[in-house]
Protein backbone atom coordinates (compact mmCIF):
# COMPACT_ATOMS: atom_id res chain seq x y z
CA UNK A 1 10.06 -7.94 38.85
CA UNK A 2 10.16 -4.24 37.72
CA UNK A 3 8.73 -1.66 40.10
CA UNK A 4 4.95 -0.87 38.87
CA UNK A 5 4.58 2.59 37.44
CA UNK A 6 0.99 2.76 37.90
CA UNK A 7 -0.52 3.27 41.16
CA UNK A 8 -2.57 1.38 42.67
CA UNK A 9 -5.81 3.68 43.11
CA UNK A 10 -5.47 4.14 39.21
CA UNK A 11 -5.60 0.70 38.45
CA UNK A 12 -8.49 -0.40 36.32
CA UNK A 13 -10.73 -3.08 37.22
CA UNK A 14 -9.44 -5.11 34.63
CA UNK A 15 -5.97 -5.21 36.14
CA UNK A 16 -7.66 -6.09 39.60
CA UNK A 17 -9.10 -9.05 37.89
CA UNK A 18 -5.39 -9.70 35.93
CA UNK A 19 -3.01 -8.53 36.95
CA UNK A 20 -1.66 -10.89 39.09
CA UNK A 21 -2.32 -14.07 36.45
CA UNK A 22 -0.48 -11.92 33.81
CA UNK A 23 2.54 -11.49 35.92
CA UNK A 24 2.43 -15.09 36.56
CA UNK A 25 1.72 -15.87 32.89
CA UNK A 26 4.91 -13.63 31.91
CA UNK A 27 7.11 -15.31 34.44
CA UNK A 28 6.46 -19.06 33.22
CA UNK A 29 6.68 -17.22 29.56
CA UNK A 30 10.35 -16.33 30.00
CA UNK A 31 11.30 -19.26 31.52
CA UNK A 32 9.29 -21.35 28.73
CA UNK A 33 11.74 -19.66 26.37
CA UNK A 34 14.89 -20.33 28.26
CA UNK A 35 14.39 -23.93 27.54
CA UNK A 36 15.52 -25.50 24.44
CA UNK A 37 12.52 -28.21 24.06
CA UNK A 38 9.97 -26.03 25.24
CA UNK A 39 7.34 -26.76 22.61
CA UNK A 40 6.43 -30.37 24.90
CA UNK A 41 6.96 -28.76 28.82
CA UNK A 42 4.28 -28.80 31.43
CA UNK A 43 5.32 -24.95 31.36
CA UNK A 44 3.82 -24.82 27.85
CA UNK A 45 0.47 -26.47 28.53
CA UNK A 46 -0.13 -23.82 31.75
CA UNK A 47 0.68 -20.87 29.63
CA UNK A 48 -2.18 -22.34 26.76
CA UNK A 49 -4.63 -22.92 29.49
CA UNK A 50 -3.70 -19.36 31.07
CA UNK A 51 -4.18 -18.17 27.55
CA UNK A 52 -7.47 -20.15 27.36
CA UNK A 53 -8.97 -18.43 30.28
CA UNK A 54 -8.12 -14.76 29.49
CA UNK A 55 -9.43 -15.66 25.76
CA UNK A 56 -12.58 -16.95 27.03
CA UNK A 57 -13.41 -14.21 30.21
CA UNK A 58 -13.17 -11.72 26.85
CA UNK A 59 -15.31 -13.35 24.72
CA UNK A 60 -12.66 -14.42 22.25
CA UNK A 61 -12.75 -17.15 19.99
CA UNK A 62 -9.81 -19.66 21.10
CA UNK A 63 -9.21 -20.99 17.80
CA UNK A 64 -7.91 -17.72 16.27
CA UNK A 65 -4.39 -17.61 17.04
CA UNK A 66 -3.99 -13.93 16.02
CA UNK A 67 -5.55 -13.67 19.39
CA UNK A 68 -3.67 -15.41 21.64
CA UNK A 69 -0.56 -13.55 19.47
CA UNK A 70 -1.40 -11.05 21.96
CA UNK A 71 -0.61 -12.45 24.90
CA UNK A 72 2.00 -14.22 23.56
CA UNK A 73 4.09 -10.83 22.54
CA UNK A 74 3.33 -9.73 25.88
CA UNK A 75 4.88 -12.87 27.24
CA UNK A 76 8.53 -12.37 25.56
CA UNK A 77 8.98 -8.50 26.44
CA UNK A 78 11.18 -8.14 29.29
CA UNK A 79 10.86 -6.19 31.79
CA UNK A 80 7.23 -5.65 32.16
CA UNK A 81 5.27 -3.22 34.54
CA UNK A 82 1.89 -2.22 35.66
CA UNK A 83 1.46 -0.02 32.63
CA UNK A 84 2.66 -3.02 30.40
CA UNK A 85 -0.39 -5.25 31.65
CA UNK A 86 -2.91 -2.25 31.21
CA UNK A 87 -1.90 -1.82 27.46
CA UNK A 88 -2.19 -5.63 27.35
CA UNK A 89 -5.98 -5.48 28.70
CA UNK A 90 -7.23 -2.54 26.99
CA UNK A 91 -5.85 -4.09 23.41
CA UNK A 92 -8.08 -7.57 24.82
CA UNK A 93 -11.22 -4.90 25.19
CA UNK A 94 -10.43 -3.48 22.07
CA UNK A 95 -10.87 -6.41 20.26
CA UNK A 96 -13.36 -8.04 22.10
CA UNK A 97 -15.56 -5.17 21.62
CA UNK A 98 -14.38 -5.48 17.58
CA UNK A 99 -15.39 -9.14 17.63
CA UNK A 100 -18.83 -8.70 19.44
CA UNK A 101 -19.73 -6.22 17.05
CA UNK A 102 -18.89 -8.16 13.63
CA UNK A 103 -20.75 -10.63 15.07
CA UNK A 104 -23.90 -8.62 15.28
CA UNK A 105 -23.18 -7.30 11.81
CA UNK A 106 -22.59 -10.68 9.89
CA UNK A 107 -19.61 -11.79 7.79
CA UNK A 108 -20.48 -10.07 4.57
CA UNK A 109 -20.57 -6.65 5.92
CA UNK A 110 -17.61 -6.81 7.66
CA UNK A 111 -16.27 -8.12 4.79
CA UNK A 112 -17.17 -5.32 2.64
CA UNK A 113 -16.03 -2.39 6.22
CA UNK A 114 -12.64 -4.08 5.67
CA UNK A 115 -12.37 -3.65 2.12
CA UNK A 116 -13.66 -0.33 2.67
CA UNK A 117 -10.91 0.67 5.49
CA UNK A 118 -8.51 -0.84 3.63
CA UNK A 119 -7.75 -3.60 6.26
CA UNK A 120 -5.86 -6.52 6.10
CA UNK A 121 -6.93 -10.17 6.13
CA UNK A 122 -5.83 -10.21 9.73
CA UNK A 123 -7.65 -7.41 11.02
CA UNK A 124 -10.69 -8.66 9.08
CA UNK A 125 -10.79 -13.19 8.83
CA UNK A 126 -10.39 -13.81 12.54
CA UNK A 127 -13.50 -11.62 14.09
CA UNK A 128 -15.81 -13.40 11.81
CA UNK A 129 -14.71 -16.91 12.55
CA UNK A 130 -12.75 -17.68 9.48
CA UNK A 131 -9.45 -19.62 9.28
CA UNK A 132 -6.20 -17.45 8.29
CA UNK A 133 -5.70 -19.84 5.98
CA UNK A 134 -3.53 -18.85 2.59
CA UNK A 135 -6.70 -19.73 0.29
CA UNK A 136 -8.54 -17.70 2.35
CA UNK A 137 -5.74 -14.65 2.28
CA UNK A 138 -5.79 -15.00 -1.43
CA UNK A 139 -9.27 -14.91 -1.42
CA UNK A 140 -9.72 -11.78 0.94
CA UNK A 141 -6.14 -9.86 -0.31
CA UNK A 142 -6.45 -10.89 -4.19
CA UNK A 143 -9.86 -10.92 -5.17
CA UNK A 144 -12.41 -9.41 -2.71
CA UNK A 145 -9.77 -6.43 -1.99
CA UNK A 146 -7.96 -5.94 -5.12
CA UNK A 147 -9.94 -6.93 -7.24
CA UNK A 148 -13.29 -6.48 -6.01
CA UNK A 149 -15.10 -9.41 -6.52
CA UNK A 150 -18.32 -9.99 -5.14
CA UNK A 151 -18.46 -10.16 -1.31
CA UNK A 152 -21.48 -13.05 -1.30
CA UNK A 153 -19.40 -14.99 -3.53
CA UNK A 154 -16.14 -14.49 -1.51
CA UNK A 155 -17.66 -15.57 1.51
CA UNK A 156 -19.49 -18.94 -0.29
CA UNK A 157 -16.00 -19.83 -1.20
CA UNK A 158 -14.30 -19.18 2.13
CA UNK A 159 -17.12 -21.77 3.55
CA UNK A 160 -16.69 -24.40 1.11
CA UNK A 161 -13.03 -24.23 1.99
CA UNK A 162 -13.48 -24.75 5.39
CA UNK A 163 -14.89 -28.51 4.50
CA UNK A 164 -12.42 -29.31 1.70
CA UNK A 165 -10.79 -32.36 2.14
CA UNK A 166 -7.19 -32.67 4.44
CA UNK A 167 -5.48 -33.46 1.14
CA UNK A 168 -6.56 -29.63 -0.35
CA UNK A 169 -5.30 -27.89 2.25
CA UNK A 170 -2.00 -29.68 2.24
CA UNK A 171 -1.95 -29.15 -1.35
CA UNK A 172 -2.58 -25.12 -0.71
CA UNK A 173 1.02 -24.93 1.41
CA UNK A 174 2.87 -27.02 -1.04
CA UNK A 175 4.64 -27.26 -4.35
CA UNK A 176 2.44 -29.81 -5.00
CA UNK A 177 -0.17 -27.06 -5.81
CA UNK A 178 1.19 -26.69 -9.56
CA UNK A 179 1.42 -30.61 -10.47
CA UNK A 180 -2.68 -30.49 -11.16
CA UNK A 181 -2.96 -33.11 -9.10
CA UNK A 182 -5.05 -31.77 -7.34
CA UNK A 183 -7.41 -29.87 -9.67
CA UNK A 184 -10.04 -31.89 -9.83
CA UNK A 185 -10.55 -32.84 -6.00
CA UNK A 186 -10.90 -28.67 -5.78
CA UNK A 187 -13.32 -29.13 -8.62
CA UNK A 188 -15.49 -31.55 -6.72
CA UNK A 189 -14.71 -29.11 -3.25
CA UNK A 190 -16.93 -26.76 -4.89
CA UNK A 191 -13.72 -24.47 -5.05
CA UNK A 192 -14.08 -21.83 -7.79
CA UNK A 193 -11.45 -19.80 -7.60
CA UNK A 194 -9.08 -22.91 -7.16
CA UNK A 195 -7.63 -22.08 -10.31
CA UNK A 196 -6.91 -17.88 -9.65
CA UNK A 197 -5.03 -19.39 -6.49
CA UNK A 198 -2.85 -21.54 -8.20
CA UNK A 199 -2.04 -18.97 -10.78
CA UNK A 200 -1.33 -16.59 -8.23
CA UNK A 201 1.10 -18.49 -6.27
CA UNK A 202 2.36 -19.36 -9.39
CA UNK A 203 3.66 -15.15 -10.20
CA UNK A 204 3.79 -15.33 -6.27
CA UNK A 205 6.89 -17.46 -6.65
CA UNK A 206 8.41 -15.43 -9.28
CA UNK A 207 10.38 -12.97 -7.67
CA UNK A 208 13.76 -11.80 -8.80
CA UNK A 209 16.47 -14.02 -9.47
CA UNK A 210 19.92 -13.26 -8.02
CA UNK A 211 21.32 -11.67 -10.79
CA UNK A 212 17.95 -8.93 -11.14
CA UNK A 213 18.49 -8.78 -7.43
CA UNK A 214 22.23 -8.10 -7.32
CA UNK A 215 21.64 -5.23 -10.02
CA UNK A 216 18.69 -3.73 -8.35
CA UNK A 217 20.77 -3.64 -5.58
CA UNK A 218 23.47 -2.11 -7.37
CA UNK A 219 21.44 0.79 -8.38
CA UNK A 220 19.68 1.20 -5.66
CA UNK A 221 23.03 1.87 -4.29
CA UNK A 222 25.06 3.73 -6.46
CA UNK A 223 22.16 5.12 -8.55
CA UNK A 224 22.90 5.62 -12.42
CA UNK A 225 25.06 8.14 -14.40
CA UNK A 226 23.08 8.65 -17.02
CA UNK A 227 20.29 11.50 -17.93
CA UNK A 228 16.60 10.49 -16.66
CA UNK A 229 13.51 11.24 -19.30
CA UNK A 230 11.30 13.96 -18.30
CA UNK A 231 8.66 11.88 -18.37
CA UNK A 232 8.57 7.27 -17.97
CA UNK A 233 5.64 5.70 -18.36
CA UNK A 234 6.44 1.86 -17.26
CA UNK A 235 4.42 -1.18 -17.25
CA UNK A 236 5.81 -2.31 -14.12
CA UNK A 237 8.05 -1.52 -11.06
CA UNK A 238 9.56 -3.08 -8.15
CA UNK A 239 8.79 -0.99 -4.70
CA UNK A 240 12.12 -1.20 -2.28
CA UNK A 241 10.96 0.70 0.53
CA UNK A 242 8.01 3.70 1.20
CA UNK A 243 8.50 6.86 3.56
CA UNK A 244 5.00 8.63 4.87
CA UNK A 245 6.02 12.40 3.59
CA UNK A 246 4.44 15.42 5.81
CA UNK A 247 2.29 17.31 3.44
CA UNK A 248 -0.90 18.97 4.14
CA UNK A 249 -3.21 15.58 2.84
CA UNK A 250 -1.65 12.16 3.00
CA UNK A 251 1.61 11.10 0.48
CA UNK A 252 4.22 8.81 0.55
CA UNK A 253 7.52 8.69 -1.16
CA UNK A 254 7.90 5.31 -2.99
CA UNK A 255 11.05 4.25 -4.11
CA UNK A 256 10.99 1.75 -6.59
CA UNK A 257 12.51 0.61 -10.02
CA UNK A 258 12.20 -0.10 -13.48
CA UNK A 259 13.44 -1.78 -16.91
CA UNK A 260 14.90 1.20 -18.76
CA UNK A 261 16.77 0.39 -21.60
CA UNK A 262 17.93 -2.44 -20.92
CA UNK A 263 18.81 -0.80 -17.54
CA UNK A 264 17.37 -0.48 -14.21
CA UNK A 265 16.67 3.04 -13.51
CA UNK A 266 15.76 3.45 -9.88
CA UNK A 267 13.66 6.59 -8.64
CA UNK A 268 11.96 8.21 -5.79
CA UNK A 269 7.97 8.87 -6.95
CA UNK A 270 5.77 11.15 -4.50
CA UNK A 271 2.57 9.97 -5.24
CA UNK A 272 -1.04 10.76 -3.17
CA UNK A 273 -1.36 8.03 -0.60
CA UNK A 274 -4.09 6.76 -2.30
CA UNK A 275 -2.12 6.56 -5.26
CA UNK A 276 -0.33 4.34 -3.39
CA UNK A 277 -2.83 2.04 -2.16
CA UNK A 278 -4.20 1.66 -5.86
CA UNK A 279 -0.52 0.62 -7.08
CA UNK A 280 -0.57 -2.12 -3.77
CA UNK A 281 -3.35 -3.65 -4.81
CA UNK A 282 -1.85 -4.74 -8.23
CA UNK A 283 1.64 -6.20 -6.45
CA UNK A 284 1.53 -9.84 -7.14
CA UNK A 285 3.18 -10.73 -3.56
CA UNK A 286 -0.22 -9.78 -2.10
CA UNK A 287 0.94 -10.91 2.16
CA UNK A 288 3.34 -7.80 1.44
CA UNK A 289 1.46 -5.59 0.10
CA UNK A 290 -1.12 -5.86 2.80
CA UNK A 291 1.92 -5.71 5.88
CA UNK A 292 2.67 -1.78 4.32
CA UNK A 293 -1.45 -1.34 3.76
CA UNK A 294 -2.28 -1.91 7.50
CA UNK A 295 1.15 -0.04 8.77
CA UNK A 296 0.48 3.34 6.21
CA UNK A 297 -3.55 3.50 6.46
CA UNK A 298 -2.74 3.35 10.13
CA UNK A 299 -0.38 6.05 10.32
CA UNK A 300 -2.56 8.20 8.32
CA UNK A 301 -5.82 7.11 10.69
CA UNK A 302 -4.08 7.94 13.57
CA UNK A 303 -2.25 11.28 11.67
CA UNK A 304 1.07 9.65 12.81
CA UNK A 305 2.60 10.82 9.81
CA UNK A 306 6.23 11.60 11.00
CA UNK A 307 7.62 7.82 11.12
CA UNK A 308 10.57 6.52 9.36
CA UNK A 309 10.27 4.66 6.23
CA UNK A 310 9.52 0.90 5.49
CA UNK A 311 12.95 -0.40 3.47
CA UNK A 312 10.86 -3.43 1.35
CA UNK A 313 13.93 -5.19 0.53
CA UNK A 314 15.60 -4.94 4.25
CA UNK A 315 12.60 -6.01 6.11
CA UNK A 316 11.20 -9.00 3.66
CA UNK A 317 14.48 -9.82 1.54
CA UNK A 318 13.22 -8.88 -1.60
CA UNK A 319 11.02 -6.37 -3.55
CA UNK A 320 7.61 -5.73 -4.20
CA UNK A 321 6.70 -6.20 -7.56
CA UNK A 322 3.66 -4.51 -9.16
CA UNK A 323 2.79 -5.61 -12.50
CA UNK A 324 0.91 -3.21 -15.58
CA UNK A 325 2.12 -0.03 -13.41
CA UNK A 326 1.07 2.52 -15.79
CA UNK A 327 2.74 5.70 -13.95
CA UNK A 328 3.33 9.09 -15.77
CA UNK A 329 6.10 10.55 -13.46
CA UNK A 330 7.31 14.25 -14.13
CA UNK A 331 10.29 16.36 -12.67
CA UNK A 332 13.48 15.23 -11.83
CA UNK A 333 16.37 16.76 -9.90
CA UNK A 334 19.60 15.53 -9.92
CA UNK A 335 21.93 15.23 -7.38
CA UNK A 336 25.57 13.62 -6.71
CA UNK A 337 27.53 14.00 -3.78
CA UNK A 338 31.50 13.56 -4.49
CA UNK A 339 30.69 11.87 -7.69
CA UNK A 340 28.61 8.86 -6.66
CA UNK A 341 25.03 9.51 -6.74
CA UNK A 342 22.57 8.49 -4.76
CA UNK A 343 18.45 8.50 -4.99
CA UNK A 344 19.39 11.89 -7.46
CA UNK A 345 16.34 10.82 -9.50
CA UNK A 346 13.43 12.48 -7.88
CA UNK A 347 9.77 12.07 -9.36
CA UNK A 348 6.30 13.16 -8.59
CA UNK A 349 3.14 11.84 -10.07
CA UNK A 350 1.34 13.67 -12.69
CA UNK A 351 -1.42 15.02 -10.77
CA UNK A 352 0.51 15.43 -7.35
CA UNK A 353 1.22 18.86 -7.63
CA UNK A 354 -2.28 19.46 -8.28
CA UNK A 355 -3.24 17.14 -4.95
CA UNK A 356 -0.85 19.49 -3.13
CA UNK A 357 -2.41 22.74 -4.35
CA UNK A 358 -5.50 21.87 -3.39
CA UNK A 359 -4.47 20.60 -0.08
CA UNK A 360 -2.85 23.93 0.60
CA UNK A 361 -6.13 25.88 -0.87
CA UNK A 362 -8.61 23.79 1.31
CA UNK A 363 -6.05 24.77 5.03
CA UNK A 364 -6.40 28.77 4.11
């Protein structure tokens, strides 16, 4: 066991209560993990009713696994300390306090703070008691989020969900979604945005081939020889990764590409950060585009602003695609080191220069 860093007079009362039960729970953890069958152990069944109690003191709901996630990361870090468990319990409070409030507030207007903070469906579903299920994702990312549907209506359709019969919900995870067999059992559900869903998962699935991916690839690394146009507008773009920039207000550099005749032509944009949320909300792979959301909008909550960039197609295997991008980028430089270029194509939104002046005007 590693040597506690925290001393004992600064413990909290928390850890008085935990501690010991935590170190216990990460022990069996570890060796849970060591085993090949784990999934079936004795060792398995403690560490759920370990994780049942802990839930429960908090005043967390047990069926919401995004909770118990938390004790679960803590069990597979190794080694842990005294400061380890105190993270661990104040992150419990955190959220515990979170929970007891959305309670008090009702479904529909945390519904409508998430939207409004720009949080994800899995900061938002599970402290209002409703299933992380992908129809409800779609419902929260798609329509309530990016689309702004009404919030009433949103939450009607998340409850008639939650009774829809065993064969709907298999249907939801499944190929079987596009055969319409299962149209008119939705129908009867009382499901009403059955048919967004399914054609959303249906431009969900249609991400690049391996061709489009092996030349976006391709000129993502060796960037293209040609001139770039002063100006693009594009009706679409595929985001590869994002870097948080350190201007006076909030940016990111987005690096993405586009069709250019009958080319790619990939480019860094700088683009106001919420510039940036406004082009996530119209990606069609929507469990993406809400991963960056939570990770940027928390950076710039917390003014952490100095982190390294998100590489899209390293961390999820592909790239985000967002659809009817209408972007008027302006100034390029160009740059090649020992003739092979790379990311020469440098862009900035039309109005970002104007975002940065008055950034700069507003600090004087």
């Amino acid at each position: 066991m590693t040597e506690p860093k925290v001393q004992p007079e600064n413990r909290s009362n928390l850890f008085n209560v935990f501690g010991e039960r935590l170190y216990a729970y990460h022990e069996l953890s570890l060796r849970m993990h060591e085993q090949d069958d784990y999934r079936t152990t004795d060792i398995d069944n403690a560490l759920t009713e370990m994780e049942f109690e802990i839930l429960q003191y908090f005043g967390l709901p047990l069926h919401a696994q995004v909770f118990a996630e938390l004790l679960q990361f803590f069990g597979s870090q190794d080694p842990i300390d005294d400061e380890d468990i105190e993270l661990l319990l104040a992150q419990l409070k955190g959220r515990a306090e979170k929970y007891t409030k959305a309670q008090a507030m009702g479904a529909e207007a945390v519904l409508n703070e998430g939207r409004q903070l720009h949080e994800s469906a899995f900061e938002v579903l599970p402290y209002v008691d409703i299933d992380l299920s992908l129809y409800n994702i779609f419902l929260y990312e798609t329509l309530l989020y990016a689309r702004d549907y009404d919030t009433a209506d949103i939450l009607n359709e998340m409850n008639a969900a939650a009774s829809a019969p065993g064969e709907i919900i298999m249907a939801i995870a499944s190929d079987e979604l596009f055969s319409g067999s299962f149209d008119e059992a939705a129908e009867a559900s009382g499901l009403r945005y059955w048919n967004d869903y399914v054609e959303n998962a249906w431009v969900g699935k249609h991400t690049p081939g391996k061709k489009d991916l092996r030349s976006l690839d391709h000129v993502r690394e060796y960037g293209r020889q040609e001139d770039f146009p002063e100006t693009l507008l594009t009706s679409g773009c595929y985001i590869s990764a994002v870097k948080m920039e350190s201007f006076a207000m909030p940016a990111v550099a987005v690096e993405m590409a586009t069709d250019y005749e009958e080319d790619w032509l990939n480019m860094v944009v700088y683009m106001p950060f919420i510039d940036f949320l406004a082009l996530l909300k119209k990606a069609t792979n929507q469990s993406v585009a809400a991963m960056l959301r939570a990770i940027f909008v928390d950076q710039v909550d917390n003014q952490d602003l100095e982190r390294s960039d998100i590489d899209i197609r390293q961390a999820y295997g592909t790239y985000l695609f967002c659809p009817d991008v209408e972007i008027e980028l302006v100034h390029t430089e160009i740059k090649s080191e020992e003739g092979q270029v790379t990311h020469h194509n440098y862009y900035e939104t039309f109005d970002f220069s104007d975002y940065l002046s008055e950034a700069d005007q507003a600090s004087e």
